[in-house]
PDB file of N, CA and C in Angstrom:
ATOM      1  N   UNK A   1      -7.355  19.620  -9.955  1.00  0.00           N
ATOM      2  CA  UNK A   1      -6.244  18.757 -10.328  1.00  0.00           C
ATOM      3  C   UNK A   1      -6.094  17.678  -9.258  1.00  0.00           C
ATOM      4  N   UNK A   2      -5.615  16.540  -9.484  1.00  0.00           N
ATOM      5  CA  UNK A   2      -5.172  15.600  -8.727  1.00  0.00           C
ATOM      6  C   UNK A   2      -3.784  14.790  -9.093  1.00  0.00           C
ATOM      7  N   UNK A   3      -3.503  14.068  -8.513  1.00  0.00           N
ATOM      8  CA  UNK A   3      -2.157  13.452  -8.007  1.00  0.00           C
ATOM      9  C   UNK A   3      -1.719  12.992  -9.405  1.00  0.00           C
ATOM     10  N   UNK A   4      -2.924  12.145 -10.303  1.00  0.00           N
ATOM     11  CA  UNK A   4      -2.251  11.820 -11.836  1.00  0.00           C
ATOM     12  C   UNK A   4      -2.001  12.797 -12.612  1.00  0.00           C
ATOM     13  N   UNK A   5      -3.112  13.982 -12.576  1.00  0.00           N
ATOM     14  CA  UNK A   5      -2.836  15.326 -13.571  1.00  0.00           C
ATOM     15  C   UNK A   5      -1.625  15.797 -13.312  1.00  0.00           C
ATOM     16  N   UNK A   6      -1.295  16.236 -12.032  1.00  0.00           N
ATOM     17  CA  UNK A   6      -0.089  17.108 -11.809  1.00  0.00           C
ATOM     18  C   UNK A   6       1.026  16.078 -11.959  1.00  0.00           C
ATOM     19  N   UNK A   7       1.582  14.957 -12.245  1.00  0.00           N
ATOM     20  CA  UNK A   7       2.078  13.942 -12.713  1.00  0.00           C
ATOM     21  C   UNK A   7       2.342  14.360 -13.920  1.00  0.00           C
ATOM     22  N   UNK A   8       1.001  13.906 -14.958  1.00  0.00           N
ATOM     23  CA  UNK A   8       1.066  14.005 -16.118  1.00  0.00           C
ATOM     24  C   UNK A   8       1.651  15.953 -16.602  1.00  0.00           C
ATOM     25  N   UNK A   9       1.379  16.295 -16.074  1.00  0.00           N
ATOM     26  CA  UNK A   9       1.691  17.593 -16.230  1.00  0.00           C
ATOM     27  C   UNK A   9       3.487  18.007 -16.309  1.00  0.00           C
ATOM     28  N   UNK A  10       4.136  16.959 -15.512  1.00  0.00           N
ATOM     29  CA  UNK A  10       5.368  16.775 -15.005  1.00  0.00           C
ATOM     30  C   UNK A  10       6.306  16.514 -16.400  1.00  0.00           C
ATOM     31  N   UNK A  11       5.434  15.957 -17.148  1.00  0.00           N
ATOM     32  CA  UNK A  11       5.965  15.165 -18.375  1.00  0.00           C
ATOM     33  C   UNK A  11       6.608  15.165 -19.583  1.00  0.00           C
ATOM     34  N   UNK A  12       7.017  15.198 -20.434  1.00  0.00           N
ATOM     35  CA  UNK A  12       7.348  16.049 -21.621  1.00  0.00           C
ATOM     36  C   UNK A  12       7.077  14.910 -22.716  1.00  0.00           C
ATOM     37  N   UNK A  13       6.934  15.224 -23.929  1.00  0.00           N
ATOM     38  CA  UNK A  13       6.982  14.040 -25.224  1.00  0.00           C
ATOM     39  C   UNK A  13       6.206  12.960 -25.181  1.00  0.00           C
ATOM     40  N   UNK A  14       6.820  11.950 -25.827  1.00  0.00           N
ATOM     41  CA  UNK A  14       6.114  11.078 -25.975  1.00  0.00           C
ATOM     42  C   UNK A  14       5.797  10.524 -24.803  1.00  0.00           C
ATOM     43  N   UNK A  15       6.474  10.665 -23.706  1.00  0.00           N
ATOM     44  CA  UNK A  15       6.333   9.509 -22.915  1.00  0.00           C
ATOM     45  C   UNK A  15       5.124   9.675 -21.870  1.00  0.00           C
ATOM     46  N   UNK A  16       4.649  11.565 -22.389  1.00  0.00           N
ATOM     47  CA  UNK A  16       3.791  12.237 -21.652  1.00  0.00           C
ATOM     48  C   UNK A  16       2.343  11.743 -22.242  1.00  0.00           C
ATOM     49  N   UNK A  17       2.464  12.164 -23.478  1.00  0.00           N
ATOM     50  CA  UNK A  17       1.001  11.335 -24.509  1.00  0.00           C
ATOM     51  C   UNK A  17       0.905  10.157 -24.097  1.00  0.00           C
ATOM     52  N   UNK A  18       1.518   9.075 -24.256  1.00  0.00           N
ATOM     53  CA  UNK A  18       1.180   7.730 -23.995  1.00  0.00           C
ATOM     54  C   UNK A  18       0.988   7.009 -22.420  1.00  0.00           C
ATOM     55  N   UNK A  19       1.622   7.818 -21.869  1.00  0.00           N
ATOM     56  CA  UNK A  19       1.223   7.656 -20.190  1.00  0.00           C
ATOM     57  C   UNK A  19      -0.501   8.052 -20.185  1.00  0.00           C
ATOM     58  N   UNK A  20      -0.609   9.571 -20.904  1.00  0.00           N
ATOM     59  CA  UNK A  20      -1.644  10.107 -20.877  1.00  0.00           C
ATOM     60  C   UNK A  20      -2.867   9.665 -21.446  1.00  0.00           C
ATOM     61  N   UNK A  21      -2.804   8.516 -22.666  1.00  0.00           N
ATOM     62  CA  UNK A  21      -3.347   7.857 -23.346  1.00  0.00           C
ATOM     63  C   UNK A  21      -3.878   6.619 -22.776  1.00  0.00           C
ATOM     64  N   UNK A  22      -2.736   6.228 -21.837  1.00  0.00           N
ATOM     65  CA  UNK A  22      -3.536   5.029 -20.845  1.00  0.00           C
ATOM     66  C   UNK A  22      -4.312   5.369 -19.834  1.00  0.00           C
ATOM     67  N   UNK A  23      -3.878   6.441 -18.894  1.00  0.00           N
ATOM     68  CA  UNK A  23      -4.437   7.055 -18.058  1.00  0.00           C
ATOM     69  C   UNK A  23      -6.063   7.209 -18.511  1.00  0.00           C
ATOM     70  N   UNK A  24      -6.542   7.975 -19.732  1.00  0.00           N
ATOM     71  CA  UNK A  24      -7.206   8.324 -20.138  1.00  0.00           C
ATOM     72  C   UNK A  24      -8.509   6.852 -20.413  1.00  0.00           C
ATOM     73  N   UNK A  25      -7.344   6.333 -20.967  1.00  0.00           N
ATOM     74  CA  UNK A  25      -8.813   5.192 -21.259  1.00  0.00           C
ATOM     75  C   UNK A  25      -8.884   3.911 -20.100  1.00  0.00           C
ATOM     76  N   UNK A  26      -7.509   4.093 -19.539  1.00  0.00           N
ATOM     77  CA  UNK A  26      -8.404   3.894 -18.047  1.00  0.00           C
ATOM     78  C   UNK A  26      -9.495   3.768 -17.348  1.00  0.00           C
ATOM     79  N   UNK A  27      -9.548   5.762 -17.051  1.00  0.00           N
ATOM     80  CA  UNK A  27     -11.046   6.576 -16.659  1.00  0.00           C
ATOM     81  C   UNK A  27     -11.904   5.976 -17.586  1.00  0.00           C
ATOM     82  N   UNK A  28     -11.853   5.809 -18.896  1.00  0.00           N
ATOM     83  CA  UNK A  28     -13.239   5.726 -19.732  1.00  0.00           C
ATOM     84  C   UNK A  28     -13.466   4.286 -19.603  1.00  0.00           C
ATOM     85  N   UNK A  29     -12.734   2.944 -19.077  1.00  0.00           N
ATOM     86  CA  UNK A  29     -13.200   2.361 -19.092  1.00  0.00           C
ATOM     87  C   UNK A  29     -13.833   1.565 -17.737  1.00  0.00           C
ATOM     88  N   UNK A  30     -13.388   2.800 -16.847  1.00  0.00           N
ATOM     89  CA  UNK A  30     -13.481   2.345 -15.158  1.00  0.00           C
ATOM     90  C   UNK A  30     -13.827   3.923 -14.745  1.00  0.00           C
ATOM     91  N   UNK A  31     -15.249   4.620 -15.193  1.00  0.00           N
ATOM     92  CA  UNK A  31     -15.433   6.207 -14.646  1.00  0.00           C
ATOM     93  C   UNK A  31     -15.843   6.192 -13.389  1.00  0.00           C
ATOM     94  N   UNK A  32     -16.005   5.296 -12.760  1.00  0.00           N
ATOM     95  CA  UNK A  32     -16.139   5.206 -11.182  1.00  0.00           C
ATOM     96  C   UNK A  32     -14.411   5.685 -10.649  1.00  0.00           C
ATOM     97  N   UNK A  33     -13.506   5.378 -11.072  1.00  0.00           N
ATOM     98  CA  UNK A  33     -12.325   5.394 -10.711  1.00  0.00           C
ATOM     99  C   UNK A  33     -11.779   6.844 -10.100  1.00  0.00           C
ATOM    100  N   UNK A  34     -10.677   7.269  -9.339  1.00  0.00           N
ATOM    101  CA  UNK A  34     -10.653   8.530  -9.173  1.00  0.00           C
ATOM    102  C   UNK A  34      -9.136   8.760  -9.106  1.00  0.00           C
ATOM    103  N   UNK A  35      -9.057  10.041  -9.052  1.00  0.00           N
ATOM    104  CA  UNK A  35      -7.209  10.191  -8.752  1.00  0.00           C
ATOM    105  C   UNK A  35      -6.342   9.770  -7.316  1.00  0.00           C
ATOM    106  N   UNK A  36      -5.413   9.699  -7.109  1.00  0.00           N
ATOM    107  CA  UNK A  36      -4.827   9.723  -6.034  1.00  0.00           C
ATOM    108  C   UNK A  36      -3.763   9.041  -5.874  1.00  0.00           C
ATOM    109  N   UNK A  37      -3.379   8.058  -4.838  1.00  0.00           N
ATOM    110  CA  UNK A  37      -1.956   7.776  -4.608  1.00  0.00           C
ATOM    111  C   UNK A  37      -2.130   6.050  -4.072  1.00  0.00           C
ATOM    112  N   UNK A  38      -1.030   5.469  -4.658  1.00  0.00           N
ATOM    113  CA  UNK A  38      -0.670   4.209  -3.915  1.00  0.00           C
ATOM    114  C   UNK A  38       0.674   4.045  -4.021  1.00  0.00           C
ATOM    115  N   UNK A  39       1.343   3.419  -2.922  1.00  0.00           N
ATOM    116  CA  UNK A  39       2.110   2.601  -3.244  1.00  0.00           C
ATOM    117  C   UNK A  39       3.394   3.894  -3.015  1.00  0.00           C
ATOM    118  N   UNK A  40       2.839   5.189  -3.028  1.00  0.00           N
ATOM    119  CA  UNK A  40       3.504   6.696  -3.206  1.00  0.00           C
ATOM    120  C   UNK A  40       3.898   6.920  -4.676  1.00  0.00           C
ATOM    121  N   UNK A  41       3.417   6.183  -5.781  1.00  0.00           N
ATOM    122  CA  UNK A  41       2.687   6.481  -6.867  1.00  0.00           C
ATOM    123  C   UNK A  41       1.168   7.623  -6.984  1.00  0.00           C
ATOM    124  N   UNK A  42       1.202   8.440  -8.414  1.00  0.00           N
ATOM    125  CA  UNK A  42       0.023   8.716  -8.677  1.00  0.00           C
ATOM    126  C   UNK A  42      -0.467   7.617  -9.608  1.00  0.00           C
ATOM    127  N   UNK A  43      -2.154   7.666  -8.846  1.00  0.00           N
ATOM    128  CA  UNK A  43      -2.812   6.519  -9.511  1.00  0.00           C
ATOM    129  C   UNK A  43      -4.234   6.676  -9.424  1.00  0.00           C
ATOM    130  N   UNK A  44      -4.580   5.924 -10.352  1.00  0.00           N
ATOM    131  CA  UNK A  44      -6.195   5.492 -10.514  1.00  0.00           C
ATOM    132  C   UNK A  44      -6.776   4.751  -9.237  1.00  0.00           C
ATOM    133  N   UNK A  45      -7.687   5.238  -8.381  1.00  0.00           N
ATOM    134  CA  UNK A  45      -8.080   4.240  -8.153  1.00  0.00           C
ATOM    135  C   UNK A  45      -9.588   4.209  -7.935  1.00  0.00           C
ATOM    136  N   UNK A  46     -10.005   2.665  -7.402  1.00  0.00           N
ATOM    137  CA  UNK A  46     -11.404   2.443  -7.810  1.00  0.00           C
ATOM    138  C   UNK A  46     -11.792   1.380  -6.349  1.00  0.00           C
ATOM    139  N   UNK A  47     -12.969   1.967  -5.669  1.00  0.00           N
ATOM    140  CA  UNK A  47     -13.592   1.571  -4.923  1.00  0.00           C
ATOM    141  C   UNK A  47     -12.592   1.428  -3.585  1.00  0.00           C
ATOM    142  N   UNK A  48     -12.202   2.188  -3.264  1.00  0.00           N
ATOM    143  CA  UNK A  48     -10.582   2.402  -2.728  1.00  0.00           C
ATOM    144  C   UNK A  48      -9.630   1.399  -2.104  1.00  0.00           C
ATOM    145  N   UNK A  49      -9.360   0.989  -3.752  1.00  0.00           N
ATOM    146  CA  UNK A  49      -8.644   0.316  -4.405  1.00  0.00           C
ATOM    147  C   UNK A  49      -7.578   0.729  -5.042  1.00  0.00           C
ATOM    148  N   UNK A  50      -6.037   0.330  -4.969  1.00  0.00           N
ATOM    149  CA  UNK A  50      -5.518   0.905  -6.309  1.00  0.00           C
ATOM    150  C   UNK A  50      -5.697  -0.120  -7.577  1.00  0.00           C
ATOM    151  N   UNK A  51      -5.891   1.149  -8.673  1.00  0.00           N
ATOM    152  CA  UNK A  51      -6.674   0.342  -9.917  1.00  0.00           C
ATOM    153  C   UNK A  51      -5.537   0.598 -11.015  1.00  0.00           C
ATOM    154  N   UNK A  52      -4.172   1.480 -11.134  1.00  0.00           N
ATOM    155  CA  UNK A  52      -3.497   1.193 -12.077  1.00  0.00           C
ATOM    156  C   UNK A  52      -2.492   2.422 -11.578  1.00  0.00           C
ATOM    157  N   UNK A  53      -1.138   2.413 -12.227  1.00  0.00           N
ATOM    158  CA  UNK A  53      -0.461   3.562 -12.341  1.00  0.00           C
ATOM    159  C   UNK A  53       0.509   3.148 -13.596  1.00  0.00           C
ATOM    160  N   UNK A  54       0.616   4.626 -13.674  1.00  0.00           N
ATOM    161  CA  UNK A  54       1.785   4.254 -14.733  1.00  0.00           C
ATOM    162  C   UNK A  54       2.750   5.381 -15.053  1.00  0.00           C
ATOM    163  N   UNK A  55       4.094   5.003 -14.859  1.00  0.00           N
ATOM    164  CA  UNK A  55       4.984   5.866 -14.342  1.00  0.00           C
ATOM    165  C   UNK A  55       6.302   6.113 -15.788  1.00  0.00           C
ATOM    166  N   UNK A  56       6.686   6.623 -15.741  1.00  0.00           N
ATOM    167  CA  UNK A  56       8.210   7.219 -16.978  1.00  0.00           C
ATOM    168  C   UNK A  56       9.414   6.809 -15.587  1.00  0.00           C
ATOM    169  N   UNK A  57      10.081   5.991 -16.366  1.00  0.00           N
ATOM    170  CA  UNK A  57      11.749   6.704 -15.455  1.00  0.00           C
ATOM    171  C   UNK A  57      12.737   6.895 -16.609  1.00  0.00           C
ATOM    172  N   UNK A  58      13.696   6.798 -16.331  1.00  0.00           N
ATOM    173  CA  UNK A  58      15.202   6.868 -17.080  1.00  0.00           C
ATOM    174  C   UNK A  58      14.859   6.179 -18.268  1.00  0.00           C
ATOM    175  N   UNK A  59      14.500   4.422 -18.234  1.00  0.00           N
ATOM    176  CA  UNK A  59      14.804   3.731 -19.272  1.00  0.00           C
ATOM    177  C   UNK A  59      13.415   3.033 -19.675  1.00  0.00           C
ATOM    178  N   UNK A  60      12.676   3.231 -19.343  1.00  0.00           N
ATOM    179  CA  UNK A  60      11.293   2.559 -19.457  1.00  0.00           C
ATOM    180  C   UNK A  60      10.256   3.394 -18.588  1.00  0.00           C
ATOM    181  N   UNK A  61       9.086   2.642 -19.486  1.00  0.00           N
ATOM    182  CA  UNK A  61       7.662   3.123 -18.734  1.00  0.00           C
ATOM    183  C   UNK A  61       7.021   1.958 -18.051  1.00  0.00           C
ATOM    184  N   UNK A  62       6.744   2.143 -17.062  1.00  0.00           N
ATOM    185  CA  UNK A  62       6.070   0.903 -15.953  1.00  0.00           C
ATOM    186  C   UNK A  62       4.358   1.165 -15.633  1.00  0.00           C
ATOM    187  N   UNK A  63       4.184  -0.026 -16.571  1.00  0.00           N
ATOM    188  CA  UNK A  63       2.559   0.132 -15.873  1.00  0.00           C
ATOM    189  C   UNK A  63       2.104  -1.127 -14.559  1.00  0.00           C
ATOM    190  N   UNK A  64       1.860  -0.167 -13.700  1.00  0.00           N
ATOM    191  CA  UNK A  64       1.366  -1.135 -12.277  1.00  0.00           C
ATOM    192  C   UNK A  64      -0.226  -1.065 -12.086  1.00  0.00           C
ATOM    193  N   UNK A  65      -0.142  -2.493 -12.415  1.00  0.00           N
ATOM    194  CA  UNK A  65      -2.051  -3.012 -12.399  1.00  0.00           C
ATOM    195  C   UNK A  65      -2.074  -3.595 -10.530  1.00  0.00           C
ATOM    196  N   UNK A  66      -1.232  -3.199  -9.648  1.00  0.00           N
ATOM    197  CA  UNK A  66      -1.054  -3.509  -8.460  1.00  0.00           C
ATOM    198  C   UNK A  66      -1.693  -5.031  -8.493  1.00  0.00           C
ATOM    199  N   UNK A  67      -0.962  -5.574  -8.850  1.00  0.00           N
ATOM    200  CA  UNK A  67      -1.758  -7.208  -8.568  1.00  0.00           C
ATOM    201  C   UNK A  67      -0.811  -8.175  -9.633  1.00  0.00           C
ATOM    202  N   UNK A  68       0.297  -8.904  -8.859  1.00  0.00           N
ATOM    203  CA  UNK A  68       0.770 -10.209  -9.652  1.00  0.00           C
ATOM    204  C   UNK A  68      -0.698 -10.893 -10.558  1.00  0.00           C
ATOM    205  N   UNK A  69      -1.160 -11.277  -9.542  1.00  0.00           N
ATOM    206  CA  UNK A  69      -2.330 -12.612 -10.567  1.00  0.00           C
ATOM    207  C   UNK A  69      -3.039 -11.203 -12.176  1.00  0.00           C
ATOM    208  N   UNK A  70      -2.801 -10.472 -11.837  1.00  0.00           N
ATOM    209  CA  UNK A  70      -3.610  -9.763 -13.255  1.00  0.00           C
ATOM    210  C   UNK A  70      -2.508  -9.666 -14.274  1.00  0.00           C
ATOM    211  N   UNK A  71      -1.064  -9.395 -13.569  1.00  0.00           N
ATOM    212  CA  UNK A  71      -0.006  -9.755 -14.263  1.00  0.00           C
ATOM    213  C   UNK A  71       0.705 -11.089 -15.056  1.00  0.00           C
ATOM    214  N   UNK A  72       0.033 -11.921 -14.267  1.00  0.00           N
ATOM    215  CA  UNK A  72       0.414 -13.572 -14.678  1.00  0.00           C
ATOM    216  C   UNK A  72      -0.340 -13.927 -15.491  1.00  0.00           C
ATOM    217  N   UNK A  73      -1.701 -13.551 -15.431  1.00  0.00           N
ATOM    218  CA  UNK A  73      -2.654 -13.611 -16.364  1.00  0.00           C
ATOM    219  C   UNK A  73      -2.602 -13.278 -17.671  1.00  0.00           C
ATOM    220  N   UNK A  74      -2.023 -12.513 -17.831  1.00  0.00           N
ATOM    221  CA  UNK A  74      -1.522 -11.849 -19.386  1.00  0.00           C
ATOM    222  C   UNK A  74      -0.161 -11.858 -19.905  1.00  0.00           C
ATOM    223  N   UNK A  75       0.542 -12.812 -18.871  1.00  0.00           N
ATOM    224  CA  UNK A  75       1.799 -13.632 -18.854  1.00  0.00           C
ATOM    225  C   UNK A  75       2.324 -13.962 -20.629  1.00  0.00           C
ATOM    226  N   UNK A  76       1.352 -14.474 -20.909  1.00  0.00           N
ATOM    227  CA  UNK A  76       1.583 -15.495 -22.218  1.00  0.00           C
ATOM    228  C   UNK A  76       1.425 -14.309 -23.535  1.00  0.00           C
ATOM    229  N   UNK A  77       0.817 -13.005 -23.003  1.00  0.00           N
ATOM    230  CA  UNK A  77       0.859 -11.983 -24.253  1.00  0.00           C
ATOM    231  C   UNK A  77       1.992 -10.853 -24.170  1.00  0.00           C
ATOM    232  N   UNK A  78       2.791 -11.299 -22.773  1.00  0.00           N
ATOM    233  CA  UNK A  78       3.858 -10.237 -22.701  1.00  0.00           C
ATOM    234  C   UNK A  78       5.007 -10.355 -23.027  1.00  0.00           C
ATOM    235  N   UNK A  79       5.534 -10.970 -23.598  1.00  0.00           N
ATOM    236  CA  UNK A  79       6.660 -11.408 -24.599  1.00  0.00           C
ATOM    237  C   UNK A  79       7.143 -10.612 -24.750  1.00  0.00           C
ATOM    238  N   UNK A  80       8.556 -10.343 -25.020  1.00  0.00           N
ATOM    239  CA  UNK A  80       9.030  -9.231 -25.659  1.00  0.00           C
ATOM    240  C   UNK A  80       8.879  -7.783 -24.611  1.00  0.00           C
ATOM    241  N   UNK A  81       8.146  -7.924 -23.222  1.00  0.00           N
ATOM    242  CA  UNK A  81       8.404  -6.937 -22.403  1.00  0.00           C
ATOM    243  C   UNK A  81       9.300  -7.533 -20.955  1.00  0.00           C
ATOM    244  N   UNK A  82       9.589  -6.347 -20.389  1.00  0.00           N
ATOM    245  CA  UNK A  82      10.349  -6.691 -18.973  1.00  0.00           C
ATOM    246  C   UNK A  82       9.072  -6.856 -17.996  1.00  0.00           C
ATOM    247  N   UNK A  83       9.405  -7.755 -16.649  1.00  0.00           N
ATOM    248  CA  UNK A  83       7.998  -7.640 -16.104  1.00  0.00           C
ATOM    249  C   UNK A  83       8.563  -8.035 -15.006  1.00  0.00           C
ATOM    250  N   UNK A  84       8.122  -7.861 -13.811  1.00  0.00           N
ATOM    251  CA  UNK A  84       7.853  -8.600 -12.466  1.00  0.00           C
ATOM    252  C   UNK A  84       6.780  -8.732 -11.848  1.00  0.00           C
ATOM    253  N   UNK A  85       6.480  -8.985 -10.594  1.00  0.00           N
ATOM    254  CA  UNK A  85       5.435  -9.326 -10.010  1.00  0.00           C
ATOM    255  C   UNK A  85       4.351  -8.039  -9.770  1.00  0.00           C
ATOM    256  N   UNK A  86       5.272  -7.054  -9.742  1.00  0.00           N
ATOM    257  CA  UNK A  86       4.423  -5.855 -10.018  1.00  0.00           C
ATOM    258  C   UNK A  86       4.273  -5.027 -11.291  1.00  0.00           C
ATOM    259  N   UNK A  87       4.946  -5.027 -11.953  1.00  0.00           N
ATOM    260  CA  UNK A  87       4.981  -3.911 -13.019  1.00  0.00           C
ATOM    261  C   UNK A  87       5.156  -4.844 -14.751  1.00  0.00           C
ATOM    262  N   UNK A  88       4.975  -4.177 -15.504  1.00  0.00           N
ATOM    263  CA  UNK A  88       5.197  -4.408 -17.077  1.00  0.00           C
ATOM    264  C   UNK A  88       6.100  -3.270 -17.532  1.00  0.00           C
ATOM    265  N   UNK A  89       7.177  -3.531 -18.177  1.00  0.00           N
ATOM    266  CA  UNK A  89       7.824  -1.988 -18.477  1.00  0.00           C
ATOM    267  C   UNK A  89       8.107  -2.239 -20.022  1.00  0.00           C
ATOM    268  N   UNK A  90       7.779  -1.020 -20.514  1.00  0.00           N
ATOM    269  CA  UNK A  90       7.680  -1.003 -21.980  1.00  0.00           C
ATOM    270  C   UNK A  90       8.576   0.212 -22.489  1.00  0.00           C
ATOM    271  N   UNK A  91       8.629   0.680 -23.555  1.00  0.00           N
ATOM    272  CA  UNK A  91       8.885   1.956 -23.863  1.00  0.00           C
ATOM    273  C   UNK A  91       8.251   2.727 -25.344  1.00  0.00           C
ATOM    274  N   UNK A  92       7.694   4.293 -25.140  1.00  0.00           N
ATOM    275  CA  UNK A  92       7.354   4.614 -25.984  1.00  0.00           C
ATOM    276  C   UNK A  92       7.326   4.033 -27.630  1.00  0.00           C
ATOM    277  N   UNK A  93       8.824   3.589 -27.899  1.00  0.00           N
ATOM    278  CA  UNK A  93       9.211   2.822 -28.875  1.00  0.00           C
ATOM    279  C   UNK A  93       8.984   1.455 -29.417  1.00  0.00           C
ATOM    280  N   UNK A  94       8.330   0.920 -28.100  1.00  0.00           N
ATOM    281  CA  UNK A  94       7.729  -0.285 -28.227  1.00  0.00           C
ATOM    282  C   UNK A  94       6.383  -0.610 -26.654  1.00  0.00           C
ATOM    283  N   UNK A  95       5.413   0.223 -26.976  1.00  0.00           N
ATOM    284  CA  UNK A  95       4.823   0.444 -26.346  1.00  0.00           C
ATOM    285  C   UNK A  95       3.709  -0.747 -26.601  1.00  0.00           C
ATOM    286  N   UNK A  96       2.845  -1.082 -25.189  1.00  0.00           N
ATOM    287  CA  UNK A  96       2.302  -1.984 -25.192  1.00  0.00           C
ATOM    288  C   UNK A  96       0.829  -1.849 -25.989  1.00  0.00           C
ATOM    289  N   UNK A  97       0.057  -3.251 -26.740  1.00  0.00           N
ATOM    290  CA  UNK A  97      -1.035  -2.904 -27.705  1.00  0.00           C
ATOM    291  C   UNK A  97      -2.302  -2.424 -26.332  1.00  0.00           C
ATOM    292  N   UNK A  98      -2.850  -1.515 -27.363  1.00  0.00           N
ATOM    293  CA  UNK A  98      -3.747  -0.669 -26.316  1.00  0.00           C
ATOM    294  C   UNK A  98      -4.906  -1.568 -26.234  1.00  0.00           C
ATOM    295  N   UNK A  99      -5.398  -2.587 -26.854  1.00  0.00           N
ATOM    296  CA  UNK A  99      -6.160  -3.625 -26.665  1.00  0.00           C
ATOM    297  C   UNK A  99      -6.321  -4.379 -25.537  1.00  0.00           C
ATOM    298  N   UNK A 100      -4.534  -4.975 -25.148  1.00  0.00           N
ATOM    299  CA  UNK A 100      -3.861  -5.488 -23.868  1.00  0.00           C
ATOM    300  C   UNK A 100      -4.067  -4.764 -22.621  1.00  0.00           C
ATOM    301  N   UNK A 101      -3.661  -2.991 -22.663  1.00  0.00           N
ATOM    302  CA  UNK A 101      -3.496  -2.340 -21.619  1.00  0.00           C
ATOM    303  C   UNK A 101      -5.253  -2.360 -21.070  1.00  0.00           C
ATOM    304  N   UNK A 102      -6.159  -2.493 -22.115  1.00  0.00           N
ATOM    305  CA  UNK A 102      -7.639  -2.029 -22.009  1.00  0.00           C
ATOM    306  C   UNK A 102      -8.166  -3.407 -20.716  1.00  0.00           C
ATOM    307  N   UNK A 103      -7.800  -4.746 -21.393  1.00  0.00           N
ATOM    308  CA  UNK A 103      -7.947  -6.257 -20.811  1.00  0.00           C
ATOM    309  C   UNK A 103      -7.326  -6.030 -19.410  1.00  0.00           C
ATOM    310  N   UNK A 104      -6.385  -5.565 -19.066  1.00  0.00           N
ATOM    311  CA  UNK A 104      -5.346  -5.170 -18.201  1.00  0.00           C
ATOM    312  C   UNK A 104      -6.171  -4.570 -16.749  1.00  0.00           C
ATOM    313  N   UNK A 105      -6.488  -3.468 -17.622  1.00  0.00           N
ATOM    314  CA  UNK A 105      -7.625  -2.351 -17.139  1.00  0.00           C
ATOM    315  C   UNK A 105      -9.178  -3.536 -16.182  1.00  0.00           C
ATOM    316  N   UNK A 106      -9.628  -3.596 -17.480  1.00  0.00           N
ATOM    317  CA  UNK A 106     -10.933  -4.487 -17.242  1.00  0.00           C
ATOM    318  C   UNK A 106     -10.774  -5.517 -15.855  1.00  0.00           C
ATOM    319  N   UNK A 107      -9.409  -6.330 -16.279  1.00  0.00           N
ATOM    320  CA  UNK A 107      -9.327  -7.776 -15.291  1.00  0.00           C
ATOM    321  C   UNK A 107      -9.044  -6.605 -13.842  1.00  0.00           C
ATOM    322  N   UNK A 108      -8.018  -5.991 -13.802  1.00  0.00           N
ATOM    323  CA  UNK A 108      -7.863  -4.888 -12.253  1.00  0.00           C
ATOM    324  C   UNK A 108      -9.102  -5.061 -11.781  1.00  0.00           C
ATOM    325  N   UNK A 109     -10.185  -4.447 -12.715  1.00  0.00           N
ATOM    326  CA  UNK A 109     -11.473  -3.869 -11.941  1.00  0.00           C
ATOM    327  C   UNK A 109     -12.295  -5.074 -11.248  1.00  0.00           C
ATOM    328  N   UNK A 110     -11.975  -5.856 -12.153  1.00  0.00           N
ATOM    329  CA  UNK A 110     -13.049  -7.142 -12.198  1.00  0.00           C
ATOM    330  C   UNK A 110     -12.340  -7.995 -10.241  1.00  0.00           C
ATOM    331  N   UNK A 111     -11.216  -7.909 -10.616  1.00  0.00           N
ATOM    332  CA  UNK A 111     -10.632  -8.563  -9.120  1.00  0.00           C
ATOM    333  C   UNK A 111     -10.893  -7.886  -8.139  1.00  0.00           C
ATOM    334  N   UNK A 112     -10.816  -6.347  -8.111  1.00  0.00           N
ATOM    335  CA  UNK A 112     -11.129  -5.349  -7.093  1.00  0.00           C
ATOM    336  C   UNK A 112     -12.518  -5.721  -6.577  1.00  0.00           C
ATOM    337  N   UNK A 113     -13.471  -5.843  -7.875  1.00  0.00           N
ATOM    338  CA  UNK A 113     -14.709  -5.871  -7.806  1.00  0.00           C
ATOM    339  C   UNK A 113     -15.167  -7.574  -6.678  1.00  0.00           C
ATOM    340  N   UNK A 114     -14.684  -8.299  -7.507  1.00  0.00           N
ATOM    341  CA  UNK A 114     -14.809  -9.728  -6.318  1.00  0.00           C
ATOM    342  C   UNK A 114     -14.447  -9.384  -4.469  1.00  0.00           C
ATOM    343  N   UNK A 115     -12.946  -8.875  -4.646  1.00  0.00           N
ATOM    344  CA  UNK A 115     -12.636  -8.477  -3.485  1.00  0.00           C
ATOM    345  C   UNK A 115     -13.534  -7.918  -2.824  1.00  0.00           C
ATOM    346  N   UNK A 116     -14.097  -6.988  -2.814  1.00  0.00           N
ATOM    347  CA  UNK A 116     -15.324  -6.120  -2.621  1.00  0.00           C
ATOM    348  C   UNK A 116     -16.730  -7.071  -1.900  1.00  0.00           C
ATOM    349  N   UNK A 117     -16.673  -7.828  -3.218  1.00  0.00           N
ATOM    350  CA  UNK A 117     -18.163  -8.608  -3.007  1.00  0.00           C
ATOM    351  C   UNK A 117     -17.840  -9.682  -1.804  1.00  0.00           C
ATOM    352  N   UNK A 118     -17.329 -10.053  -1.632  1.00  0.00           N
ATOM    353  CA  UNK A 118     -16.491 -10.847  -0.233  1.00  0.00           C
ATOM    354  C   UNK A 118     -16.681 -10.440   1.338  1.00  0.00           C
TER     355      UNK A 118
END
């Protein structure tokens, strides 16, 4: 087990599936990636990097792609969500298209990946 499982494990309902659902295709679309912690979040990360988290509270679910510019970037498709420089917050009920979260996913890796090559 690691820091996202025992997280996800924490969880109940919907908000447990769909955390679990991003989490999931996350890994499948970044399997280099691994469990652990940022930020004192559990999180994905990749090339030790943090590469995503995504958390439940009280009133929303927050996904952190740790990076404004990956956030600004997808600025113009987030309409209709709450957002700041770090996070996107959605809720089960109006949860974000898994198409978006996937692009989301991809651009993280892709910036990590430059960073890297530098």
């Amino acid at each position: 087990m690691g820091d996202v499982s025992d997280y996800l494990n924490e969880l109940d309902g919907a908000d447990r599936a769909l955390i679990g659902a991003i989490l999931t295709r996350a890994a499948e679309l970044v399997p280099e990636a691994s469990e652990g912690r940022s930020y004192g979040m559990p999180a994905l990360r990749y090339r030790d990097s943090p590469l995503l988290s995504v958390m439940s509270t009280k009133d929303h679910i927050g996904l952190y792609p740790f990076s404004p510019g990956v956030i600004d970037a997808f600025a113009g498709e987030l309409d209709g969500y709450s957002r700041s420089k770090g996070t996107i917050r959605f809720t089960a009920e109006h949860p974000l298209p898994s198409s978006l979260v996937e692009r989301i996913v991809l651009a993280r890796r892709d910036e990590i990946d430059a960073a890297k090559a530098r």
